[in-house]
Protein backbone atom coordinates (compact mmCIF):
# COMPACT_ATOMS: atom_id res chain seq x y z
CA UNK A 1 -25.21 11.84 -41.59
CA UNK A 2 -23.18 14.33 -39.72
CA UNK A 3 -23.82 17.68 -37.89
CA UNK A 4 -20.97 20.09 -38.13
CA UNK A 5 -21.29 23.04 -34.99
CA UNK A 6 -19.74 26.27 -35.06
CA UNK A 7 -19.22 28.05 -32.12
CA UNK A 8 -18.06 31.66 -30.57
CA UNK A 9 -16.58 31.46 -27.39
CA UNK A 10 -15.24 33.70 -24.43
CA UNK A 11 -12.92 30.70 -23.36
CA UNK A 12 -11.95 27.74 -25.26
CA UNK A 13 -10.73 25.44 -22.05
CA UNK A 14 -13.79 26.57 -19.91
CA UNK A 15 -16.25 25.88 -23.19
CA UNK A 16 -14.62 22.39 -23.84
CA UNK A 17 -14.99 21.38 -20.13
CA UNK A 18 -18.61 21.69 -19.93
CA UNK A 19 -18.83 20.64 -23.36
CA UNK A 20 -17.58 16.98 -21.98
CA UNK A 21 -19.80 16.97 -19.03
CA UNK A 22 -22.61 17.47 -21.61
CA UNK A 23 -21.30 13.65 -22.82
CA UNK A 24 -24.36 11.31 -21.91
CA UNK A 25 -26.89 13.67 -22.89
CA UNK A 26 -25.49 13.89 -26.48
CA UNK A 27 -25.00 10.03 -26.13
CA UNK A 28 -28.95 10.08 -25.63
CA UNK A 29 -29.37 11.66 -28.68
CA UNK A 30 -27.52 9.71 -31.19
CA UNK A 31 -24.38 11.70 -31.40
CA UNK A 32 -21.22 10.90 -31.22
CA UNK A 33 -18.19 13.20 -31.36
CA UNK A 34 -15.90 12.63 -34.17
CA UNK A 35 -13.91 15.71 -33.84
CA UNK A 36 -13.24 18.76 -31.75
CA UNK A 37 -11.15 21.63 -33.30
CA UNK A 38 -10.15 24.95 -31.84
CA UNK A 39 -9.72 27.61 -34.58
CA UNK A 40 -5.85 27.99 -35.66
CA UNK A 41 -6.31 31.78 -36.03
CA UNK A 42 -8.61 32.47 -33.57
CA UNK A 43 -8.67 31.21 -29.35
CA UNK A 44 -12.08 32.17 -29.18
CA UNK A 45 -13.95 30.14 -32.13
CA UNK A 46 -14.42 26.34 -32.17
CA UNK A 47 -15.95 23.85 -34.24
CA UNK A 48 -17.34 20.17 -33.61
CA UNK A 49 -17.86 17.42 -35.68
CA UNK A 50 -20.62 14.65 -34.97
CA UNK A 51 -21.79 11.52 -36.22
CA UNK A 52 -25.53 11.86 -36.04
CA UNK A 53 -27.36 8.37 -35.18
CA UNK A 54 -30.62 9.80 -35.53
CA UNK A 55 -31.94 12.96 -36.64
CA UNK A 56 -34.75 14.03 -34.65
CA UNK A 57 -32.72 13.07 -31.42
CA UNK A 58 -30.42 15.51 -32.60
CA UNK A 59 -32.35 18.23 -33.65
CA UNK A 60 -34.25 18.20 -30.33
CA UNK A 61 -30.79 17.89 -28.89
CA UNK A 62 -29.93 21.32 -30.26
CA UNK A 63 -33.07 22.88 -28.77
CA UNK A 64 -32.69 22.00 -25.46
CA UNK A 65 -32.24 24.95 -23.58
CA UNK A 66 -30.23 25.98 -26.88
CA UNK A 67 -28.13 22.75 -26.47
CA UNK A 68 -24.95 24.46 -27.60
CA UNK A 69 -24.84 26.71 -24.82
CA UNK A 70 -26.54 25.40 -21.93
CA UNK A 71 -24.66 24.72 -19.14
CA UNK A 72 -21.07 26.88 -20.66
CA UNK A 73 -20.05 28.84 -18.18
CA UNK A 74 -21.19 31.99 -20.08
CA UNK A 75 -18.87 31.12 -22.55
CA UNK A 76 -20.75 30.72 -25.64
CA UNK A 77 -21.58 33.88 -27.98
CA UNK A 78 -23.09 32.61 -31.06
CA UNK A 79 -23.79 28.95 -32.01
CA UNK A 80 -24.67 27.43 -35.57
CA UNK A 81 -24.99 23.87 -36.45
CA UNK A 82 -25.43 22.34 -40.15
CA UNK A 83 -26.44 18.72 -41.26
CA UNK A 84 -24.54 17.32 -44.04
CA UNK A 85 -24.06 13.97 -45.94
CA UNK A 86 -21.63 11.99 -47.72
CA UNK A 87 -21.64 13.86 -51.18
């Protein structure tokens, strides 16, 4: 299973650096990135791709101080996050 993010952002580079630092607490709950992409058409929208180890791990990941955003410089605006499988 994988969790797709979308995000809104003020700054991309500021966003992505706390993003990173965010590493071993994602780590704790099952995720691992796959892929990072920063909107062709737009410097201020982003998108993540992760491999989800375990689902409740990762759902309480998201709610963590709204997991998204915590810690992001004030850059995030709006967050929204999707489970999906293999079709």
């Amino acid at each position: 299973m994988q969790m797709i993010c979308h995000l809104d952002v003020t700054d991309f580079t500021a966003w992505k650096d706390a993003f990173d630092a965010d590493t071993e607490a994602r780590r704790n709950a099952g995720l691992t990135v796959m892929q990072i992409w920063q909107h062709a058409d737009s410097s201020t929208k982003a998108s993540v791709l992760l491999d989800v180890n375990d689902r409740k791990k990762a759902e309480e990941w998201l709610t963590r101080s709204n997991a998204l955003s915590s810690d992001d410089k004030d850059t995030v605006t709006h967050t929204s996050a999707f489970f999906v499988k293999n079709a």
